[in-house]
PDB file of N, CA and C in Angstrom:
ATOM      1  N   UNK A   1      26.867-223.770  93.218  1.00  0.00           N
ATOM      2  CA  UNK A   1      25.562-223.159  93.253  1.00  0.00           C
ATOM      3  C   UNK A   1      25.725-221.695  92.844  1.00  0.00           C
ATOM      4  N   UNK A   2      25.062-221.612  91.707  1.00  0.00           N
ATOM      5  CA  UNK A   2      24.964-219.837  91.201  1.00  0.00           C
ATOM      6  C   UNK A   2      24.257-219.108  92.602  1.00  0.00           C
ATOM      7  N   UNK A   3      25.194-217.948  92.785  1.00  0.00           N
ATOM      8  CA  UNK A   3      24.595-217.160  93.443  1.00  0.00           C
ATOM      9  C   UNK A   3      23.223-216.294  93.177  1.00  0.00           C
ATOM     10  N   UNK A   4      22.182-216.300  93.341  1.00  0.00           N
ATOM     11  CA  UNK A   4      20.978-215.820  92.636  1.00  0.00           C
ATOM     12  C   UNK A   4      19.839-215.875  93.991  1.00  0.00           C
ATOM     13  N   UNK A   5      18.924-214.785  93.698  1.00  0.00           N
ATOM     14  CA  UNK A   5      17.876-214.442  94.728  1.00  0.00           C
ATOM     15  C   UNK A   5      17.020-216.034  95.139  1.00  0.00           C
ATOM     16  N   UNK A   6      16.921-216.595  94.121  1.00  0.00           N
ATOM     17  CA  UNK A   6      16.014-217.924  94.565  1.00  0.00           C
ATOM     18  C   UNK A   6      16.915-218.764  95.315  1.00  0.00           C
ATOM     19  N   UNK A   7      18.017-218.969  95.141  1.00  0.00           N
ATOM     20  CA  UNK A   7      18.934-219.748  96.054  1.00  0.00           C
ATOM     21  C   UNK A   7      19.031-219.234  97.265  1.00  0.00           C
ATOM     22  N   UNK A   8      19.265-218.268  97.525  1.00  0.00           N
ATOM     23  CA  UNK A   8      18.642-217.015  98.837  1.00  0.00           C
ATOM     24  C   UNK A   8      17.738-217.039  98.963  1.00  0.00           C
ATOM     25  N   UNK A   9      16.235-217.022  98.663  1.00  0.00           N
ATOM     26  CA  UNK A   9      15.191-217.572  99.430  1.00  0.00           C
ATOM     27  C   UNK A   9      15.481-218.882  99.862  1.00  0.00           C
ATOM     28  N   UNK A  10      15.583-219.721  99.280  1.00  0.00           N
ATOM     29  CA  UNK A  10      15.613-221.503  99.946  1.00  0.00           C
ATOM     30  C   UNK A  10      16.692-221.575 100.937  1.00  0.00           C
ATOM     31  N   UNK A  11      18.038-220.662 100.891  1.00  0.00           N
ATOM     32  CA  UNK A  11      18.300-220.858 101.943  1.00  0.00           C
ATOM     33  C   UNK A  11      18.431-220.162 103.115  1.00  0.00           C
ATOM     34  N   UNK A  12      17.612-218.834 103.015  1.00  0.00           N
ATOM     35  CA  UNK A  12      16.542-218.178 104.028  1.00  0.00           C
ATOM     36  C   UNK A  12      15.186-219.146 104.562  1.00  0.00           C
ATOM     37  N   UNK A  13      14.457-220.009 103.852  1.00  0.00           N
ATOM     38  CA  UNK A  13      13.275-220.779 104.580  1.00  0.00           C
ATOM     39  C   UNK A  13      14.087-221.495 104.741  1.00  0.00           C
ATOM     40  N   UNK A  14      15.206-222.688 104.435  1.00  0.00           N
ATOM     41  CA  UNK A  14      15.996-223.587 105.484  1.00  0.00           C
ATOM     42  C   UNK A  14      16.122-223.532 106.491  1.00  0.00           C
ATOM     43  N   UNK A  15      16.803-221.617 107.106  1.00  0.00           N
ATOM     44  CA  UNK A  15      17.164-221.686 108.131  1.00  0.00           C
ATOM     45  C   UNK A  15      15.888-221.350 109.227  1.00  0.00           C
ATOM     46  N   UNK A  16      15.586-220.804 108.739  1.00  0.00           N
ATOM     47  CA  UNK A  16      13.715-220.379 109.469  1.00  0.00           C
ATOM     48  C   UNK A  16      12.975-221.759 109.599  1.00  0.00           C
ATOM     49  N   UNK A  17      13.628-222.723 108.702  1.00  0.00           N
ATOM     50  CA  UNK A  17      12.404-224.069 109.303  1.00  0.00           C
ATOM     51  C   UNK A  17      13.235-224.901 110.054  1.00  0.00           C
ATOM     52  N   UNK A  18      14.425-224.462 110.447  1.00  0.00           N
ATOM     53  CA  UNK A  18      15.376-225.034 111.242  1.00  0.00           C
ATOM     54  C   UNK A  18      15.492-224.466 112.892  1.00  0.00           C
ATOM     55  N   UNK A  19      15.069-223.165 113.059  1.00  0.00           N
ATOM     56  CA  UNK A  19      14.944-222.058 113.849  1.00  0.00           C
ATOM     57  C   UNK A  19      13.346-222.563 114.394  1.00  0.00           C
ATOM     58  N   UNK A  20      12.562-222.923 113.793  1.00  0.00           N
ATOM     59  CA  UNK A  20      11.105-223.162 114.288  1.00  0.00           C
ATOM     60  C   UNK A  20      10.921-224.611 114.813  1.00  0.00           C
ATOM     61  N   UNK A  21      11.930-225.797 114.301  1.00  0.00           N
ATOM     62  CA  UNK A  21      12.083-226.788 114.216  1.00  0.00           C
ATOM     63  C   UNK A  21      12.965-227.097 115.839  1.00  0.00           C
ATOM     64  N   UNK A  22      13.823-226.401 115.962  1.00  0.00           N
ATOM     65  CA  UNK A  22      14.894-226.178 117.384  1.00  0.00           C
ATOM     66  C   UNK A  22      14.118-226.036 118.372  1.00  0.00           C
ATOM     67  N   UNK A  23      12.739-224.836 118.229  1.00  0.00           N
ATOM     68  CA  UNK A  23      12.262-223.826 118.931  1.00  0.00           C
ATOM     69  C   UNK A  23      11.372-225.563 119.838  1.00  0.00           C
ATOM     70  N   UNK A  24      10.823-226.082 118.290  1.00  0.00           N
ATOM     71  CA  UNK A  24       9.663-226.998 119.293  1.00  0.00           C
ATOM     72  C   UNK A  24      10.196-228.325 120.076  1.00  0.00           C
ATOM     73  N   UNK A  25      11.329-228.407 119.316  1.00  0.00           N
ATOM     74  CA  UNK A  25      12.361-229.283 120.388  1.00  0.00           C
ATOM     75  C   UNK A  25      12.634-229.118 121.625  1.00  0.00           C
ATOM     76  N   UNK A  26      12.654-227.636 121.655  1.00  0.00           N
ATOM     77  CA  UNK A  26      13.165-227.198 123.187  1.00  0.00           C
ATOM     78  C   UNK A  26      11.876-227.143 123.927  1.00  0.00           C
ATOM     79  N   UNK A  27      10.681-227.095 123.459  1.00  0.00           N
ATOM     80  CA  UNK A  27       9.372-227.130 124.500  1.00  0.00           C
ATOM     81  C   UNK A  27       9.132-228.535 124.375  1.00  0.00           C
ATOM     82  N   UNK A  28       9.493-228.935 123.850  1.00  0.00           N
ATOM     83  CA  UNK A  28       9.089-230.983 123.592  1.00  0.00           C
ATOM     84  C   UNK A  28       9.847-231.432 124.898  1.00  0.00           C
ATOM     85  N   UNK A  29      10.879-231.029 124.955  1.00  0.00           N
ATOM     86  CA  UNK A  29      12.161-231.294 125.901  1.00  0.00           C
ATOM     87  C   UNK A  29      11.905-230.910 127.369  1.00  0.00           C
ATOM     88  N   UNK A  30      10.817-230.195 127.478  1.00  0.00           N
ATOM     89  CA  UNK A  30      10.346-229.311 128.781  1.00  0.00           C
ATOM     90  C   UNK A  30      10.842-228.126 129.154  1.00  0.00           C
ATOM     91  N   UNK A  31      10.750-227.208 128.108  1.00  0.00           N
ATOM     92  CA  UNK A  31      11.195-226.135 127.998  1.00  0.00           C
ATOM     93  C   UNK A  31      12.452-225.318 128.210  1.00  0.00           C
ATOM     94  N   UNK A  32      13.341-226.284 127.883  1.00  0.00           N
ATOM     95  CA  UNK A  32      14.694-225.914 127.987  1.00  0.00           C
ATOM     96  C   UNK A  32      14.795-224.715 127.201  1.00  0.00           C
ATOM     97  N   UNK A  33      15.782-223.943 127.860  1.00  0.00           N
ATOM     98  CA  UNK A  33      16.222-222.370 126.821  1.00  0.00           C
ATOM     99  C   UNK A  33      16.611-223.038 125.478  1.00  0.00           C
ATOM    100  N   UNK A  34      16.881-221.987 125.005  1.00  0.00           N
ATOM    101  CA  UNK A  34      17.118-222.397 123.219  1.00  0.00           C
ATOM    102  C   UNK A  34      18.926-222.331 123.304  1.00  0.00           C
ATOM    103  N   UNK A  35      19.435-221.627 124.292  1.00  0.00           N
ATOM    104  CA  UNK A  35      20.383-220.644 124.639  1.00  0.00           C
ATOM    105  C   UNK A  35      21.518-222.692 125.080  1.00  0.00           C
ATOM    106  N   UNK A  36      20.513-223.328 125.726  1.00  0.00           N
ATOM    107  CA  UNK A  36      21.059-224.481 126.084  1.00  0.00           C
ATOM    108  C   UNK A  36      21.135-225.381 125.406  1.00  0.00           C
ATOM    109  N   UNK A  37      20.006-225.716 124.398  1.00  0.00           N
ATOM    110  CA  UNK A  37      20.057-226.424 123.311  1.00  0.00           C
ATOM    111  C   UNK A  37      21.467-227.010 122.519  1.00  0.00           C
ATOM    112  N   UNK A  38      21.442-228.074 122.607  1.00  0.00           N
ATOM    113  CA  UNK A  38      23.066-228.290 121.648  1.00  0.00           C
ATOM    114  C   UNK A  38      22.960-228.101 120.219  1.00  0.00           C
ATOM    115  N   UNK A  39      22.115-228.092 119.384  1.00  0.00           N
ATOM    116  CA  UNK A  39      21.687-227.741 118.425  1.00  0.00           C
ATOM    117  C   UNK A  39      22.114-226.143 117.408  1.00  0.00           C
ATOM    118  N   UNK A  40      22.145-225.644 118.720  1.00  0.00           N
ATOM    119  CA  UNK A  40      22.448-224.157 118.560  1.00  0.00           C
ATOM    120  C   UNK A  40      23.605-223.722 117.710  1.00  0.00           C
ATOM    121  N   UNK A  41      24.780-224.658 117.875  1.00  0.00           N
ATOM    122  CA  UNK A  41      25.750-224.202 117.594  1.00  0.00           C
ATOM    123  C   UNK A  41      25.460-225.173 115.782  1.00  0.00           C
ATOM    124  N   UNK A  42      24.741-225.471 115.464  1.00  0.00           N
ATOM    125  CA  UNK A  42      24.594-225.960 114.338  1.00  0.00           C
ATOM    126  C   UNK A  42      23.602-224.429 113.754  1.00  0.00           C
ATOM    127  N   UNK A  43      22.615-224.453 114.377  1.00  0.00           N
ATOM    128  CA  UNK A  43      21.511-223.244 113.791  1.00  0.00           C
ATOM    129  C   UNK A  43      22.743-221.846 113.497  1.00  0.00           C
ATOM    130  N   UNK A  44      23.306-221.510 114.338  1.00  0.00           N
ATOM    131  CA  UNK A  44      24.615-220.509 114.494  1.00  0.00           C
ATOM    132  C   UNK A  44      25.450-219.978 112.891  1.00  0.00           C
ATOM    133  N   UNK A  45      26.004-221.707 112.402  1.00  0.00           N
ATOM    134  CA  UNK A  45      26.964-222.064 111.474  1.00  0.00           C
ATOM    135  C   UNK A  45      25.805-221.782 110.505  1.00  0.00           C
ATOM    136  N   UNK A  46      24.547-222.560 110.061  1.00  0.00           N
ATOM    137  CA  UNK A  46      23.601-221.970 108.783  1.00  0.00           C
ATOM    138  C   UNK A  46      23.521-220.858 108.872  1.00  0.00           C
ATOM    139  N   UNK A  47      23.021-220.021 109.939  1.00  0.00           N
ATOM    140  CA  UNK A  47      22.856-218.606 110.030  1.00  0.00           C
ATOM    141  C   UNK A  47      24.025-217.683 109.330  1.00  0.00           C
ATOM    142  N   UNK A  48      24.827-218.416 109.863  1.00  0.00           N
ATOM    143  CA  UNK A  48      26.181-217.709 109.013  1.00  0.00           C
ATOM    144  C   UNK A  48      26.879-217.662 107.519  1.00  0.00           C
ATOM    145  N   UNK A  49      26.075-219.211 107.025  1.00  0.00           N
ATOM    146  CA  UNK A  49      26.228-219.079 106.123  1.00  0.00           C
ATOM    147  C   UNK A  49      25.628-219.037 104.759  1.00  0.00           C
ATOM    148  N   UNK A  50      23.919-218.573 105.901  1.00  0.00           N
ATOM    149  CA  UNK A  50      22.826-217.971 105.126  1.00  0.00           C
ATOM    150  C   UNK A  50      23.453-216.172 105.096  1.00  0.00           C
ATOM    151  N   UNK A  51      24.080-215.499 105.859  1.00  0.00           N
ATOM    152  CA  UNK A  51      24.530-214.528 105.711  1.00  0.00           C
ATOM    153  C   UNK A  51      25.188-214.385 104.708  1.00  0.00           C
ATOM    154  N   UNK A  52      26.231-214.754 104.837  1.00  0.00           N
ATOM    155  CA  UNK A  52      27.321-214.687 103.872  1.00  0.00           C
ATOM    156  C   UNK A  52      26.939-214.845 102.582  1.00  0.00           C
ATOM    157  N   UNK A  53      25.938-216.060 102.098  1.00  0.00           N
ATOM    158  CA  UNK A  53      25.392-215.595 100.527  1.00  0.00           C
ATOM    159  C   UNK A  53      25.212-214.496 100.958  1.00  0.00           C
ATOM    160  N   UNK A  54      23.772-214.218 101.399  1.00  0.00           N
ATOM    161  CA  UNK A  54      23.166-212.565 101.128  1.00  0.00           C
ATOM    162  C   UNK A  54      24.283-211.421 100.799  1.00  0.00           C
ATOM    163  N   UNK A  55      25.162-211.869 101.499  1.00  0.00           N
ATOM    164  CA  UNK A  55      26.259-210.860 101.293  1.00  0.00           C
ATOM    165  C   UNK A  55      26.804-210.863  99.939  1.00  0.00           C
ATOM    166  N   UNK A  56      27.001-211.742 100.135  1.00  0.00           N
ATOM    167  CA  UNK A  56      27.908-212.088  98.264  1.00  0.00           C
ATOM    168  C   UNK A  56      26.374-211.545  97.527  1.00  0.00           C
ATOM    169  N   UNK A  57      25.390-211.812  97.304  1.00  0.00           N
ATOM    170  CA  UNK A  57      24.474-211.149  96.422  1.00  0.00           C
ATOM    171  C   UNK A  57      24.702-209.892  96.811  1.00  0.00           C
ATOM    172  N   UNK A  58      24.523-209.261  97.227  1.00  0.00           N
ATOM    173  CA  UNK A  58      24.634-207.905  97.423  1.00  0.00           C
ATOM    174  C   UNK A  58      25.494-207.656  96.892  1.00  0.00           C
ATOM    175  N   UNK A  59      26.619-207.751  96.892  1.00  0.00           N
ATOM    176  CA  UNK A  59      27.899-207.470  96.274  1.00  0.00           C
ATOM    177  C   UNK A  59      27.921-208.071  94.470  1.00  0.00           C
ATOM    178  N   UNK A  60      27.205-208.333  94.222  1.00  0.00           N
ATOM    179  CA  UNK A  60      27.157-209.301  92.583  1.00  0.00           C
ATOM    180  C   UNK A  60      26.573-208.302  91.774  1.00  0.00           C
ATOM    181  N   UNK A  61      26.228-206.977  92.475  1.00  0.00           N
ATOM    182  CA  UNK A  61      25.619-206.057  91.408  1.00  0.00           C
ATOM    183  C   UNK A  61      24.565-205.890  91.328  1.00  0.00           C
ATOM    184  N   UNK A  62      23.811-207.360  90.978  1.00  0.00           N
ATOM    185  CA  UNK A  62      21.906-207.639  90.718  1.00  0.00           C
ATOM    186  C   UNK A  62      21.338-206.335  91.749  1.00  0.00           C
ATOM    187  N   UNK A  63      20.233-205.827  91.069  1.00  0.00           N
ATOM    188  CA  UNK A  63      19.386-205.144  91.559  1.00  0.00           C
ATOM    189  C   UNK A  63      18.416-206.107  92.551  1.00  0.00           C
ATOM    190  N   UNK A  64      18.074-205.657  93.931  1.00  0.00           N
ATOM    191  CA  UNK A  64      17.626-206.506  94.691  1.00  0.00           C
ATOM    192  C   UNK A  64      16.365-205.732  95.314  1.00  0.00           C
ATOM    193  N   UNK A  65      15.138-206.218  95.392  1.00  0.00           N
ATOM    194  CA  UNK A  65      14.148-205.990  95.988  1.00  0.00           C
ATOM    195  C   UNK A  65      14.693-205.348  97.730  1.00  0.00           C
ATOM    196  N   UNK A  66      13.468-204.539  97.715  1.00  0.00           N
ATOM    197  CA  UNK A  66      13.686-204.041  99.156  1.00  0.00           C
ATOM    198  C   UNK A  66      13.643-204.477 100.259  1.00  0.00           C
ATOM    199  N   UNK A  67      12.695-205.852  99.813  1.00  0.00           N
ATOM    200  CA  UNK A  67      12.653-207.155 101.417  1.00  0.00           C
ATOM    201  C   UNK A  67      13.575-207.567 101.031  1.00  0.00           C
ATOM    202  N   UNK A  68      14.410-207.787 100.165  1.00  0.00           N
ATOM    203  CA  UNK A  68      15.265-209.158 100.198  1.00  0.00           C
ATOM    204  C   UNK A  68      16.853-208.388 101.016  1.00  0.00           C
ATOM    205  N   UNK A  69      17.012-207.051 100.474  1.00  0.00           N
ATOM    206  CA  UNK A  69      18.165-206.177 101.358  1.00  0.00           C
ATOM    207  C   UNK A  69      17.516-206.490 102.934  1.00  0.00           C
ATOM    208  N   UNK A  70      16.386-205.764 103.170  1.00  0.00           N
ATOM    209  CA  UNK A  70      15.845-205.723 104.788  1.00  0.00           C
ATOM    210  C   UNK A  70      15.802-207.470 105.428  1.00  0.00           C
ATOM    211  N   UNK A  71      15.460-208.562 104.705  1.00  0.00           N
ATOM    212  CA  UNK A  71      15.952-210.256 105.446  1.00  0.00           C
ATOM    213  C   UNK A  71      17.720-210.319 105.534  1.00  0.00           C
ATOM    214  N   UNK A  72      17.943-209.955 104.474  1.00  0.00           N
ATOM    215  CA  UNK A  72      19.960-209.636 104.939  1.00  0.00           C
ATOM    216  C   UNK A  72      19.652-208.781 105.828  1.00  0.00           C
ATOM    217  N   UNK A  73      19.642-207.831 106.214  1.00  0.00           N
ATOM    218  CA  UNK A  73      20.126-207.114 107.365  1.00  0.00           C
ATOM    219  C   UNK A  73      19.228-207.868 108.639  1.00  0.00           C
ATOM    220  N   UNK A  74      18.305-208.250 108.687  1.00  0.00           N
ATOM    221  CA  UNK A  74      17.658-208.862 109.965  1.00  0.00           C
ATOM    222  C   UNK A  74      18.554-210.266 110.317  1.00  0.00           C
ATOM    223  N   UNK A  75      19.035-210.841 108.835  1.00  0.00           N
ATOM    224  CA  UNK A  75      19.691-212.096 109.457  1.00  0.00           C
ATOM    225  C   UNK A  75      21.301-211.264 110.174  1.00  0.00           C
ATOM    226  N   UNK A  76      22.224-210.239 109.665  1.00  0.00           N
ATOM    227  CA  UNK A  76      22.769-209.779 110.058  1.00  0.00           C
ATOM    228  C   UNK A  76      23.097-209.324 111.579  1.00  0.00           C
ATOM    229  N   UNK A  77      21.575-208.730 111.858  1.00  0.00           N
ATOM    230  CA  UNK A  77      21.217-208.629 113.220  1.00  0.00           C
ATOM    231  C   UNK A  77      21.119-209.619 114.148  1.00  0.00           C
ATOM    232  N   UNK A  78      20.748-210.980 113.789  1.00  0.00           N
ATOM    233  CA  UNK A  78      20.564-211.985 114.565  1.00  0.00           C
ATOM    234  C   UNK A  78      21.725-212.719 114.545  1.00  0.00           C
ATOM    235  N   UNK A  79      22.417-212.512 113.775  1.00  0.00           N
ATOM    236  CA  UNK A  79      23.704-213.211 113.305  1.00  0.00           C
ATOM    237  C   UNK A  79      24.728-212.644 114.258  1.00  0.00           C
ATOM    238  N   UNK A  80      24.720-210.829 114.837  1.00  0.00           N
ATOM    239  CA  UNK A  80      25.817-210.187 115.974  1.00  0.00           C
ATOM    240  C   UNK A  80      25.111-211.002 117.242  1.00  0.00           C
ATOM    241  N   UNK A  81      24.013-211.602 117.109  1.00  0.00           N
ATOM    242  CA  UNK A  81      23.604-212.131 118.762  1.00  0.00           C
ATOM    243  C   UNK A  81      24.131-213.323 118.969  1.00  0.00           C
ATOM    244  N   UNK A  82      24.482-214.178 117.849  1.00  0.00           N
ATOM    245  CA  UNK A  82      25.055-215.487 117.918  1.00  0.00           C
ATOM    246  C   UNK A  82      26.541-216.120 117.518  1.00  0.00           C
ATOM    247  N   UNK A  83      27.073-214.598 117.208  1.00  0.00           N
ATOM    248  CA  UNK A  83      28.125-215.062 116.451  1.00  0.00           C
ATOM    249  C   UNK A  83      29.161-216.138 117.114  1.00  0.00           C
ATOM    250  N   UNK A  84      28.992-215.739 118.519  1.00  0.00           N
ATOM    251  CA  UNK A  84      30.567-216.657 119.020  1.00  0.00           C
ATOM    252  C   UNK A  84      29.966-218.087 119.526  1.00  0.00           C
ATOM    253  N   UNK A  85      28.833-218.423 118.962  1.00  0.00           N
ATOM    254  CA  UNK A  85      28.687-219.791 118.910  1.00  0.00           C
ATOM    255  C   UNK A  85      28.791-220.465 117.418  1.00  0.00           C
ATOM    256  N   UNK A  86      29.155-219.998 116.055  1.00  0.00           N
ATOM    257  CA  UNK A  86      29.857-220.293 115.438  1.00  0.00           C
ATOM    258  C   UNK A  86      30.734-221.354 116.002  1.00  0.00           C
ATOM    259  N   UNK A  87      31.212-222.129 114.453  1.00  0.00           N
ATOM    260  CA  UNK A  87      32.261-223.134 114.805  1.00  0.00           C
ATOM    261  C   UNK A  87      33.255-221.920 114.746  1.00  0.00           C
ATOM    262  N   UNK A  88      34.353-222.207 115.569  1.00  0.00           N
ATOM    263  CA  UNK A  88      35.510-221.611 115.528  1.00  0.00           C
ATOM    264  C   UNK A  88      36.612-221.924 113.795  1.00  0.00           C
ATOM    265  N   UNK A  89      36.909-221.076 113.139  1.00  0.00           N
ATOM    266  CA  UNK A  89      37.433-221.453 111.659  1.00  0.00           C
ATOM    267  C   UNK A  89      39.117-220.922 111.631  1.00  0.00           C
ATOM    268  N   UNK A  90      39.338-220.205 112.796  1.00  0.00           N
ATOM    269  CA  UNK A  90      40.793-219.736 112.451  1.00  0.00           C
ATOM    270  C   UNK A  90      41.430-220.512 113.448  1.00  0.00           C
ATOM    271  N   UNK A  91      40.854-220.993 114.506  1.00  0.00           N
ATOM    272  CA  UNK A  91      42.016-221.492 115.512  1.00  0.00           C
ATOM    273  C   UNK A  91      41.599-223.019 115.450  1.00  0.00           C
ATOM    274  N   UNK A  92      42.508-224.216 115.666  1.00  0.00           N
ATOM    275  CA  UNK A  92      41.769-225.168 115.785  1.00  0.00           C
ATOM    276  C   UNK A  92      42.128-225.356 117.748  1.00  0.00           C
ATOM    277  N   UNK A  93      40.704-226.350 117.833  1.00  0.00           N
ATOM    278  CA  UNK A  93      40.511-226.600 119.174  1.00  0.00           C
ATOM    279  C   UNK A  93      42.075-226.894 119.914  1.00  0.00           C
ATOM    280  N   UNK A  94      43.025-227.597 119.599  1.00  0.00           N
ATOM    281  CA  UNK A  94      44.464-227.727 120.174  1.00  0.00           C
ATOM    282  C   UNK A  94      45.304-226.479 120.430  1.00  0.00           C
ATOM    283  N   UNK A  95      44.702-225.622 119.644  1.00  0.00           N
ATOM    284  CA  UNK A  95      45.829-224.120 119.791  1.00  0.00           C
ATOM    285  C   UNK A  95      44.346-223.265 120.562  1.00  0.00           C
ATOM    286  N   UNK A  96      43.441-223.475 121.179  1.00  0.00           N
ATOM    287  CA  UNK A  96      42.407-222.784 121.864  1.00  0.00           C
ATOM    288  C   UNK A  96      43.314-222.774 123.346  1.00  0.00           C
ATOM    289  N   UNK A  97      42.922-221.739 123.685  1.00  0.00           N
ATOM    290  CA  UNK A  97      43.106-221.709 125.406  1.00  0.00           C
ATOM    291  C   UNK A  97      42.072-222.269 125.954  1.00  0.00           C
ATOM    292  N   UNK A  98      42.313-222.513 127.595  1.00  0.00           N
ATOM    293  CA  UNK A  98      40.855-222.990 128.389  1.00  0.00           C
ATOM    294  C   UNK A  98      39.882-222.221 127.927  1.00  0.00           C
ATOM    295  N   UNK A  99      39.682-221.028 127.960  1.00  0.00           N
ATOM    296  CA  UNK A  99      38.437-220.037 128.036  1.00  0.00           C
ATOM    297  C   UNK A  99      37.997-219.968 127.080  1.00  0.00           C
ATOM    298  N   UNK A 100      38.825-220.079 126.054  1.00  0.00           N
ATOM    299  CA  UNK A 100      38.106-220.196 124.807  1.00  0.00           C
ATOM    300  C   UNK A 100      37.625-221.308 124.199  1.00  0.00           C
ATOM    301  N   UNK A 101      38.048-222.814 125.216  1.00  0.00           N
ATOM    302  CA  UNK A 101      37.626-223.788 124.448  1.00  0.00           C
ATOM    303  C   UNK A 101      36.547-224.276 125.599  1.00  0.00           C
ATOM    304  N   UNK A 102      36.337-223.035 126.610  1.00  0.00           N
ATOM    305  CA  UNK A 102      35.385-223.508 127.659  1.00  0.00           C
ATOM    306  C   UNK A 102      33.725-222.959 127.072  1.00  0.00           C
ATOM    307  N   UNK A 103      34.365-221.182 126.701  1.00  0.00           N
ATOM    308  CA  UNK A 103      33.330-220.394 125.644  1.00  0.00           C
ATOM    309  C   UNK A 103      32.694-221.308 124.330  1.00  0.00           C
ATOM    310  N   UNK A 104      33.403-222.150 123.701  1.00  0.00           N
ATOM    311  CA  UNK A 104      32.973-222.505 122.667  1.00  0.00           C
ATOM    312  C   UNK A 104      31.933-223.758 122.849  1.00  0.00           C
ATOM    313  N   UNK A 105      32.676-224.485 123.540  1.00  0.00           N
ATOM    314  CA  UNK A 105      31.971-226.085 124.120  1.00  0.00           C
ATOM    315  C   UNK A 105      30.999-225.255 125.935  1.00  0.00           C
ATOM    316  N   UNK A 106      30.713-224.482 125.577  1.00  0.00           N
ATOM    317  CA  UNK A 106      29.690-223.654 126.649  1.00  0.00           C
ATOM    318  C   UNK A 106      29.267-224.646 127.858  1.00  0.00           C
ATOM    319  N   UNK A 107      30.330-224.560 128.801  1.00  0.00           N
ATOM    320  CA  UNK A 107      31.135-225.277 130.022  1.00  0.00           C
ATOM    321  C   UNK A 107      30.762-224.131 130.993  1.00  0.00           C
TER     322      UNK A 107
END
């Protein structure tokens, strides 16, 4: 997939109709936190790697509109609130300690 602003919108509304999509699950469910949701750690991993394009565009040179810098930095922002529910990518679960494989599988 070419890196390019329209591929960054679609996968900016992916994650926003995935984020709204979680949200009504969790009131369908009887209002479970979002925080409890198992889902989360899936919404987490897109988020991250709706970031990471934005990032790589940014870095590609292209001149970029002023909303499209300010949705990178807001996903950025939401992205330091969720980060350590990410899948874990450097350690695998066998070389995790308890705490960290208690933190991850949120025990």
């Amino acid at each position: 997939m070419a890196i390019t602003v329209q591929n960054f919108i679609k996968l900016a509304n992916y994650y926003n109709q995935t984020a709204m999509m979680m949200s009504a699950i969790c009131v369908q469910k009887g209002g479970i936190a979002i925080e409890n949701y198992v889902g989360r750690f899936f919404a987490a991993d897109v988020l991250e790697y709706v970031l990471e394009y934005g990032r790589r565009l940014q870095q590609s040179g292209e001149t970029l509109a002023p909303e499209i810098n300010a949705l990178i930095d807001r996903f950025a922002a939401q992205y330091e609130r969720v980060r350590d529910l990410t899948t874990p990518t450097e350690k695998p679960i066998h070389e995790m300690t308890l705490e960290e494989f208690e933190k991850v599988m949120n025990i």
